[in-house]
C-alpha atoms as a PDB file:
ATOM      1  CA  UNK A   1      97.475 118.060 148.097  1.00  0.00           C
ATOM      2  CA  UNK A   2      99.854 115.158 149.700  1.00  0.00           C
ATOM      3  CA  UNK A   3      99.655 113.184 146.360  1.00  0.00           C
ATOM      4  CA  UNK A   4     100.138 116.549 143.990  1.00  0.00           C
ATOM      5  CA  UNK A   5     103.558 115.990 143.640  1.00  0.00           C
ATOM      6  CA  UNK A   6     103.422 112.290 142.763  1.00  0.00           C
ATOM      7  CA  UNK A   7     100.964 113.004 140.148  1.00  0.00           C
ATOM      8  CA  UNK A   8     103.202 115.561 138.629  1.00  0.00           C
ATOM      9  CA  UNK A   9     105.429 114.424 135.810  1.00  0.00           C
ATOM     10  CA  UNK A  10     109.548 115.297 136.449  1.00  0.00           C
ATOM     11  CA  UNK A  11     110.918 117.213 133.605  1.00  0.00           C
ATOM     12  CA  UNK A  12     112.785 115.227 131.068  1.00  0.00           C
ATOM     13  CA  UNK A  13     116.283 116.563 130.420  1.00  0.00           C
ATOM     14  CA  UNK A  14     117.365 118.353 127.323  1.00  0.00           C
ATOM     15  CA  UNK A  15     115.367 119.519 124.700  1.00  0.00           C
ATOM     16  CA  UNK A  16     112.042 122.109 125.517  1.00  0.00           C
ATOM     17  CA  UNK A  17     110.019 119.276 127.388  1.00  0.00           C
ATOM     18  CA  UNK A  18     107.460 121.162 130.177  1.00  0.00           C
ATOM     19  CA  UNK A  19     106.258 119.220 132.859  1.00  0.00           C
ATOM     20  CA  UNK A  20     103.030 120.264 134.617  1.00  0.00           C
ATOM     21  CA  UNK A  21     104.322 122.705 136.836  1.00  0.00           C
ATOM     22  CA  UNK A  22     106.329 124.052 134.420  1.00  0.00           C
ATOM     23  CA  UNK A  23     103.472 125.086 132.804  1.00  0.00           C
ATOM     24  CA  UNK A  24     101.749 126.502 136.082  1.00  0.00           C
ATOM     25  CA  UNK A  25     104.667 128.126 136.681  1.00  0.00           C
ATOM     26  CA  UNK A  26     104.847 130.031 133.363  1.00  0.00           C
ATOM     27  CA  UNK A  27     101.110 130.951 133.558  1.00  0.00           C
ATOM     28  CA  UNK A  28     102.232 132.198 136.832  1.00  0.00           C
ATOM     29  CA  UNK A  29     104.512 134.180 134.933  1.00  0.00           C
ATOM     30  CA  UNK A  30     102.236 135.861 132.221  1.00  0.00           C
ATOM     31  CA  UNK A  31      99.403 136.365 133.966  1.00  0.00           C
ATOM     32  CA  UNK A  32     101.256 138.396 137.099  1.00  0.00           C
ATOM     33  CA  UNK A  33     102.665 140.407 133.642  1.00  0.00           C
ATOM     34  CA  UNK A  34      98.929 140.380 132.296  1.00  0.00           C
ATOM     35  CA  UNK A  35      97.678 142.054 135.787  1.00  0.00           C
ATOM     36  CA  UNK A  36     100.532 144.397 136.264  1.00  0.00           C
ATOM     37  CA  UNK A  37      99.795 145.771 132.519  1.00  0.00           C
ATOM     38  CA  UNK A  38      95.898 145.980 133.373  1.00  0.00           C
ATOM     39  CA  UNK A  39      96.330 147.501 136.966  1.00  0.00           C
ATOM     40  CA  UNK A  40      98.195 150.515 135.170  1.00  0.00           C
ATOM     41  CA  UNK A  41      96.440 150.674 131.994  1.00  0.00           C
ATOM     42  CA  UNK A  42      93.112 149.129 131.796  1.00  0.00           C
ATOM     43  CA  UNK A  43      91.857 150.040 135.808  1.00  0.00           C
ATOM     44  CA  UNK A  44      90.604 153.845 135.954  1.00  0.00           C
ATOM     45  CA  UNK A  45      92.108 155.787 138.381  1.00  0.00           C
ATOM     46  CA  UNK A  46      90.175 155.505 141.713  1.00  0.00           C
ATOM     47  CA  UNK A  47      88.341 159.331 142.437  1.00  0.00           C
ATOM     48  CA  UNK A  48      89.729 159.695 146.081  1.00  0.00           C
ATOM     49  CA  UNK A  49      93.030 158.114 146.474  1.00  0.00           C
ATOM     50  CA  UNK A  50      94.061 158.337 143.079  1.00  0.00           C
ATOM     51  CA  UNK A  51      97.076 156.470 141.257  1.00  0.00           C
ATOM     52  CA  UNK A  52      98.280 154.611 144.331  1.00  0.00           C
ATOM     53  CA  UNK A  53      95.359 152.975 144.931  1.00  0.00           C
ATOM     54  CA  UNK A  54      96.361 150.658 141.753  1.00  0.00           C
ATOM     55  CA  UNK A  55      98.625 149.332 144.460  1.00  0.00           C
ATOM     56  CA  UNK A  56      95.040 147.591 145.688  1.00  0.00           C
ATOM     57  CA  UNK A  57      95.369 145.178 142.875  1.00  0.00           C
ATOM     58  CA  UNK A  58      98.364 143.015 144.516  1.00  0.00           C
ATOM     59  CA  UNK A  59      97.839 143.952 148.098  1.00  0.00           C
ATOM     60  CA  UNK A  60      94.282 142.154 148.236  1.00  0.00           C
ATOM     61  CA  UNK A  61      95.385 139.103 145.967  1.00  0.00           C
ATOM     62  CA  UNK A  62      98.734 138.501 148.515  1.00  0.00           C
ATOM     63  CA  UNK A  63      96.293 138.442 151.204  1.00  0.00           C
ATOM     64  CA  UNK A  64      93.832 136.159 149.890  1.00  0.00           C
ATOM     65  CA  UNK A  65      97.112 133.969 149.194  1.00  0.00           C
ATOM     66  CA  UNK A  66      98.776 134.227 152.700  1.00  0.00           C
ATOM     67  CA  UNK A  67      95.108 133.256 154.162  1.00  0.00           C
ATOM     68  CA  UNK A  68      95.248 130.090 151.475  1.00  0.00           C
ATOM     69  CA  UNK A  69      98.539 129.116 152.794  1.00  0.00           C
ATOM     70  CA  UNK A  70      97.759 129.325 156.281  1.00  0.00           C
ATOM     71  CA  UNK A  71      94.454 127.651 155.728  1.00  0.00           C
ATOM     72  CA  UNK A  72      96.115 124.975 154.091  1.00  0.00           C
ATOM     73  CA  UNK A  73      98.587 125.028 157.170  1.00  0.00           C
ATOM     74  CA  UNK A  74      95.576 124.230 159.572  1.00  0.00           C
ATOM     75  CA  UNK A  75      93.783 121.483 156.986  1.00  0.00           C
ATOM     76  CA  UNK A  76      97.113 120.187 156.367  1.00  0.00           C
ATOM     77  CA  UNK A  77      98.041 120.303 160.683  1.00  0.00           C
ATOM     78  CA  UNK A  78      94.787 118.281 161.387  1.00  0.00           C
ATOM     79  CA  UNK A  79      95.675 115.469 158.872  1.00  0.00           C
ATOM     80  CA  UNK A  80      98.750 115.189 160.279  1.00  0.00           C
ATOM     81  CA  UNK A  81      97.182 115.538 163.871  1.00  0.00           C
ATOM     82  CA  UNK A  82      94.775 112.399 162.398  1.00  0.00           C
ATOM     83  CA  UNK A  83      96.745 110.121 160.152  1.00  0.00           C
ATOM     84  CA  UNK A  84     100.661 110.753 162.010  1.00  0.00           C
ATOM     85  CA  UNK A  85     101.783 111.231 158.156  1.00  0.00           C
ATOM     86  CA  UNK A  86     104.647 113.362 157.753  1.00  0.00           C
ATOM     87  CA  UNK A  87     103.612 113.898 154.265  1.00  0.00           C
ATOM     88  CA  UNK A  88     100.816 116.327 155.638  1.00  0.00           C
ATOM     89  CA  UNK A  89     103.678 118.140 157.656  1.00  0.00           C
ATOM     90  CA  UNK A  90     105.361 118.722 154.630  1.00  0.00           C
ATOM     91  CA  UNK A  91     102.385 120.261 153.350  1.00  0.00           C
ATOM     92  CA  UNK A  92     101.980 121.918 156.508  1.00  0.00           C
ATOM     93  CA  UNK A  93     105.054 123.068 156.668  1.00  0.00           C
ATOM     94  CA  UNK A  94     106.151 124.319 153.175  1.00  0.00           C
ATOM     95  CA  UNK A  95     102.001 126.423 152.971  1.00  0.00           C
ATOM     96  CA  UNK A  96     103.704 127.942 155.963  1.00  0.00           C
ATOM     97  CA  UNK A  97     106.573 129.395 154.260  1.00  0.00           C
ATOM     98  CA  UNK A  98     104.527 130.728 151.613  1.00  0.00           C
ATOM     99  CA  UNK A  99     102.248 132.375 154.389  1.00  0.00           C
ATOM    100  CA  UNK A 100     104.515 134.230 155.952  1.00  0.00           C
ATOM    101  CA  UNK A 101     106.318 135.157 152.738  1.00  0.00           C
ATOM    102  CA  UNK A 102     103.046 136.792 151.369  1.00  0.00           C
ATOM    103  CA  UNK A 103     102.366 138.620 154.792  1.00  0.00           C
ATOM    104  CA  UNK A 104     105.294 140.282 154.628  1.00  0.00           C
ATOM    105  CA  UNK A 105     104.636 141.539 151.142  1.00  0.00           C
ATOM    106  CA  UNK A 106     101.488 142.543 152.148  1.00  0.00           C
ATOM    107  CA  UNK A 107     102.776 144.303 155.340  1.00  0.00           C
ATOM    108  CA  UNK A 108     104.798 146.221 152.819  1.00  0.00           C
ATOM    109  CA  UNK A 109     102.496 147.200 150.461  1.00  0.00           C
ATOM    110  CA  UNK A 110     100.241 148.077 152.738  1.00  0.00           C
ATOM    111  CA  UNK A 111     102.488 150.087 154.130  1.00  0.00           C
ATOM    112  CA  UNK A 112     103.516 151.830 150.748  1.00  0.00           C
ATOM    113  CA  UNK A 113      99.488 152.024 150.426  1.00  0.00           C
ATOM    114  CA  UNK A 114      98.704 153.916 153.806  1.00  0.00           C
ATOM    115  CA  UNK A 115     102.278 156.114 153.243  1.00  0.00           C
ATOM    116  CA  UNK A 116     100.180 157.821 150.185  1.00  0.00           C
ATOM    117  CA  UNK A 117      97.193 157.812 151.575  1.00  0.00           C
ATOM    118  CA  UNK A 118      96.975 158.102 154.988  1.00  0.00           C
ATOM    119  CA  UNK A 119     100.364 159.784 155.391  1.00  0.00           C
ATOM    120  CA  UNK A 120     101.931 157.155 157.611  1.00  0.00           C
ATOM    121  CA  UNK A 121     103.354 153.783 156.827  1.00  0.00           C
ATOM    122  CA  UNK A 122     101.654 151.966 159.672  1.00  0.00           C
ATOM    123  CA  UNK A 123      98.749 152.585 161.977  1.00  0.00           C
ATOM    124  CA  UNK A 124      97.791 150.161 164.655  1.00  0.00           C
ATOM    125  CA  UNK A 125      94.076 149.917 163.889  1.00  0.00           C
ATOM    126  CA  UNK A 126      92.561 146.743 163.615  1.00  0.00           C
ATOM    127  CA  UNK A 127      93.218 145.444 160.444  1.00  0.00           C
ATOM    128  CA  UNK A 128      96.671 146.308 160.568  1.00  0.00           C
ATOM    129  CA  UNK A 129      97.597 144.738 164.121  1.00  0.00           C
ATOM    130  CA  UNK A 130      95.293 141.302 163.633  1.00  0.00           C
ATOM    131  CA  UNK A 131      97.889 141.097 160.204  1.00  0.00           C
ATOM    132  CA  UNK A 132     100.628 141.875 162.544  1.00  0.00           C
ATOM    133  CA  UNK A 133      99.891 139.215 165.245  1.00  0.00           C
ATOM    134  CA  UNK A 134      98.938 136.565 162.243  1.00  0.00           C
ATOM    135  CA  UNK A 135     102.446 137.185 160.931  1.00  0.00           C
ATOM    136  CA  UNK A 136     104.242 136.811 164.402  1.00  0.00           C
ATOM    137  CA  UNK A 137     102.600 133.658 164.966  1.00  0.00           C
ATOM    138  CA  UNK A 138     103.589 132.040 161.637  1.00  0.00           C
ATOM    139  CA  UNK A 139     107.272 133.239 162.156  1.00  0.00           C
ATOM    140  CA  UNK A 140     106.814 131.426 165.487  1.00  0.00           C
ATOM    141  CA  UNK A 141     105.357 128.580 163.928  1.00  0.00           C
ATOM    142  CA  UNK A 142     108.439 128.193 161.294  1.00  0.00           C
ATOM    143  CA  UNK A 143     110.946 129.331 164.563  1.00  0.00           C
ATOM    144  CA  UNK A 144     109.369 125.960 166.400  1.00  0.00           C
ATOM    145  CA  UNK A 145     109.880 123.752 163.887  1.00  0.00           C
ATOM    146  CA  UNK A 146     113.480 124.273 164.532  1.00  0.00           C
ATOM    147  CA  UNK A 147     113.832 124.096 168.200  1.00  0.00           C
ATOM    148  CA  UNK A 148     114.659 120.255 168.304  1.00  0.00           C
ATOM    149  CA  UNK A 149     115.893 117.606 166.166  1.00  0.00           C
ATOM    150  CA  UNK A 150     112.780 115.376 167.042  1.00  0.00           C
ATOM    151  CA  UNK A 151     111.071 116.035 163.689  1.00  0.00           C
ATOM    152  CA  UNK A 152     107.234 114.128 165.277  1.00  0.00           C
ATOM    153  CA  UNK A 153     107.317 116.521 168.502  1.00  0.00           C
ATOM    154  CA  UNK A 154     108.170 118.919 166.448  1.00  0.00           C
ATOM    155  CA  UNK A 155     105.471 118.003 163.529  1.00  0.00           C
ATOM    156  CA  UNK A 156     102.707 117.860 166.625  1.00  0.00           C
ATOM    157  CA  UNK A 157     103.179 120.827 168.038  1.00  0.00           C
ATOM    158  CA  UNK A 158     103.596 123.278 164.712  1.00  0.00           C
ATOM    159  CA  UNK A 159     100.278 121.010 164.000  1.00  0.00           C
ATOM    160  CA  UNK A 160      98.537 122.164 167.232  1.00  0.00           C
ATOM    161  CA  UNK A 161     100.405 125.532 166.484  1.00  0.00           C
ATOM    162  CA  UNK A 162      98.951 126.176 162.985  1.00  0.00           C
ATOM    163  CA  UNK A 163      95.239 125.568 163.793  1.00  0.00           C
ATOM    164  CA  UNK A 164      95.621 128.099 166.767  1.00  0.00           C
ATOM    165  CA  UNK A 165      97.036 130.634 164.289  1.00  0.00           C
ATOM    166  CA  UNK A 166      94.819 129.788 161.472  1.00  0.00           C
ATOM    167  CA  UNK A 167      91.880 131.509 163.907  1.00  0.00           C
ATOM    168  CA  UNK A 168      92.642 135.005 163.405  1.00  0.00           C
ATOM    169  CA  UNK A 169      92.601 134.831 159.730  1.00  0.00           C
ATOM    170  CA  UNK A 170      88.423 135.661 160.079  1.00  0.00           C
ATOM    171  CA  UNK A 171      89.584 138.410 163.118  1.00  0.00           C
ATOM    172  CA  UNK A 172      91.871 139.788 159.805  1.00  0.00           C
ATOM    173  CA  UNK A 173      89.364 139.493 157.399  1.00  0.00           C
ATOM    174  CA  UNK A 174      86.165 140.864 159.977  1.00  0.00           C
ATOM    175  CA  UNK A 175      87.800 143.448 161.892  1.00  0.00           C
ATOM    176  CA  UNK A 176      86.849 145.847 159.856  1.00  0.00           C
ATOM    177  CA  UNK A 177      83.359 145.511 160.004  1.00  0.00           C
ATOM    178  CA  UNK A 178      83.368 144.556 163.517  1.00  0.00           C
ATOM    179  CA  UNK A 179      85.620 147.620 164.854  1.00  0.00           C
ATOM    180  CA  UNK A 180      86.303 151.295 163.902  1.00  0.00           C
ATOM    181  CA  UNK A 181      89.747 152.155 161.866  1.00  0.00           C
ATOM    182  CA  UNK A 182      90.829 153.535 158.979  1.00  0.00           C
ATOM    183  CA  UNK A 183      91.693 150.369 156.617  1.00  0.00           C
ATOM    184  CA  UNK A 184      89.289 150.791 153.632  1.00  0.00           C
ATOM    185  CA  UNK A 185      86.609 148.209 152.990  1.00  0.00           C
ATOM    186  CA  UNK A 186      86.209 146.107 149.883  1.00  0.00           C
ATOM    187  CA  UNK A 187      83.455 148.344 148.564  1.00  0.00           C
ATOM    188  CA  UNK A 188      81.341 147.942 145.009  1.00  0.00           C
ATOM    189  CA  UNK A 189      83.916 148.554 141.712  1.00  0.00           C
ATOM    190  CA  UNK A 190      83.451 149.139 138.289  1.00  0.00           C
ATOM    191  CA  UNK A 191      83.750 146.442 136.289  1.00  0.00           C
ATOM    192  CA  UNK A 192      87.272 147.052 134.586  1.00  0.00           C
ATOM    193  CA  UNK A 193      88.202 147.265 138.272  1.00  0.00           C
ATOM    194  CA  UNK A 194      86.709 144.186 138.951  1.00  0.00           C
ATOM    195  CA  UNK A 195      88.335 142.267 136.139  1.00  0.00           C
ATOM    196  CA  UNK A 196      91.645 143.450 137.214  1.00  0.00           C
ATOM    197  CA  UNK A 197      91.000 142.268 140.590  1.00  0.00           C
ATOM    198  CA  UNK A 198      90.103 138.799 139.511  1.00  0.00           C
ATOM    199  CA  UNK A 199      92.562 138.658 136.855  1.00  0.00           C
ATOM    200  CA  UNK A 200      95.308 139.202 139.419  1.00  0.00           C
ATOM    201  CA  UNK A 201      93.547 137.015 141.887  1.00  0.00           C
ATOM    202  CA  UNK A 202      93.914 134.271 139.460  1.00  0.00           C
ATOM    203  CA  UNK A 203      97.577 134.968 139.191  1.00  0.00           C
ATOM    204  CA  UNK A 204      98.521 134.874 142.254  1.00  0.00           C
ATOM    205  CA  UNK A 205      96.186 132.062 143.451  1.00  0.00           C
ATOM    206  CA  UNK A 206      98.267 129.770 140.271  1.00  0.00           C
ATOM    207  CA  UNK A 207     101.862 131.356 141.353  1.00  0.00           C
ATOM    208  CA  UNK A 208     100.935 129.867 145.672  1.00  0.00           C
ATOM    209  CA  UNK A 209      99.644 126.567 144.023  1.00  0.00           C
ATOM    210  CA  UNK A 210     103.794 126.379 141.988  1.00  0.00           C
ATOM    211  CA  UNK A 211     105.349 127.615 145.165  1.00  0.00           C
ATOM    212  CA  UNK A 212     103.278 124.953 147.067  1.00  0.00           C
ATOM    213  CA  UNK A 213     104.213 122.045 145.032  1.00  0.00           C
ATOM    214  CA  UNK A 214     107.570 123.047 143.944  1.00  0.00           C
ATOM    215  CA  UNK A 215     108.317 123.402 147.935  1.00  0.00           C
ATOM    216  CA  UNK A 216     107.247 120.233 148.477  1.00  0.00           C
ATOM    217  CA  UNK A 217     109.026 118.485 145.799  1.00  0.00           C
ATOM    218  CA  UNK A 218     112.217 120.121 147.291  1.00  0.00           C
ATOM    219  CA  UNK A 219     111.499 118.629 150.615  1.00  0.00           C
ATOM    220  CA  UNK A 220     110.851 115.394 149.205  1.00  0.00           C
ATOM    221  CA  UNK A 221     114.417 115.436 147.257  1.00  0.00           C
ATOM    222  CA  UNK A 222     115.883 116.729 150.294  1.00  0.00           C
ATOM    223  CA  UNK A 223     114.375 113.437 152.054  1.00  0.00           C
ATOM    224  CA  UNK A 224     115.550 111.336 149.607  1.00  0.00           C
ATOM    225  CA  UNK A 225     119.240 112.405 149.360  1.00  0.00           C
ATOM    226  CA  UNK A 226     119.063 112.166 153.700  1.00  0.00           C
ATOM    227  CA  UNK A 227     118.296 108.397 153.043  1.00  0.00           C
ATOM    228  CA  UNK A 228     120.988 108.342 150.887  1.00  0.00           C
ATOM    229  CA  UNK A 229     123.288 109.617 153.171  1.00  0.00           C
ATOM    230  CA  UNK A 230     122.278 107.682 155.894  1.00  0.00           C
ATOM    231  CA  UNK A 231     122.790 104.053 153.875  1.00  0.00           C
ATOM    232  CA  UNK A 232     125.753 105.406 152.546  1.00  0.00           C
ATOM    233  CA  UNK A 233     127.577 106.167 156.287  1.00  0.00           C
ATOM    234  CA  UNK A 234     125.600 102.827 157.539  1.00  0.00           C
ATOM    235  CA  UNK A 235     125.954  99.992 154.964  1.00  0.00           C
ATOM    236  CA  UNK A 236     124.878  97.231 157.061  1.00  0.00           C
END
């Protein structure tokens, strides 16, 4: 993932010229459209929760996302842990963001979920709080980063920091099976269900992958123009 962004062409100004991630980012773009249009009109409605269980076909793919991101956190935190690159910080870093951006949506429309459903927007079943505590300790993760100016203390302990946290992904993901609540399980679907589901999967799964790189590639240019700077104030 370090070398992504050097593989991946700049876009050459004027004219209609797409670079790479251009083009991820516009399939991004029309599949997200593609899954919206299918989770309304090509899904049946579910027998027992009815229309806002179409709600389902984000909510799971935002998950799967946020537990990419922080997965690639934790890969990313142990290369840096290994190797003392900052280019795996980066990584580490900018998955991060993305994490705790797609928690939050998830908290939310989960929330909008269990408000139809279940009457309430939260419950603090299992499910529910694990995603509650892996959000908190991402925010902390992003809050550490920014508690000194030593960027390698800071790089080792958000490394040390994002493995930790990465462990109660699989308490998110078993805690339903392994305690009593009310979160639904991931239970057999009909196929045009199941299509949706992996249609939308794919969507989001391209849209982290732009965010990712795009992130990075703003960190790198951010880099760059701080080098600048520097030589600029310090000639000699």
């Amino acid at each position: 993932m370090v070398g992504v962004t050097r593989a991946l062409p700049r876009p050459a100004r004027g004219g209609l010229h797409l670079s790479l991630l251009d083009l991820l980012g516009l399939a991004a773009c029309v599949l997200l459209l593609i899954s919206v249009g299918m989770a309304l009109l090509y899904a049946p409605t579910e027998l027992i929760q009815g229309e806002p269980q179409r709600i389902f076909y984000m909510h799971l793919p935002m998950a799967a996302v946020s537990y990419f991101s922080f997965a690639t956190t934790a890969v990313a935190g142990i290369g840096y842990l290994w190797k003392r690159s900052m280019a795996y910080d980066v990584v580490a870093r900018s998955a991060a963001e993305i994490g705790v951006l797609f928690t939050t949506l998830v908290i939310i429309s989960g929330g909008l979920w269990g408000r139809a459903t279940w009457g309430t927007f939260w419950q603090w079943e299992p499910r529910l709080t694990f995603t509650f505590i892996l959000w908190l300790i991402f925010v902390a993760y992003l809050m550490l980063r920014q508690a000194s100016q030593d960027k390698e203390r800071m790089a080792r302990y958000a490394a040390v920091l994002g493995i930790i946290g990465f462990a109660d992904v699989p308490m998110v993901f078993m805690s339903v099976y392994w305690w009593r609540g009310i979160h639904p399980e991931v239970a057999h679907m009909p196929q045009s269900m199941a299509i949706t589901l992996l249609v939308s999967l794919a969507a989001f799964t391209a849209l982290f992958v732009y965010l990712l790189v795009q992130r990075i590639e703003i960190d790198r240019a951010r880099e760059e123009l701080d080098e600048i700077r520097a030589t600029l104030e310090d000639p000699a």
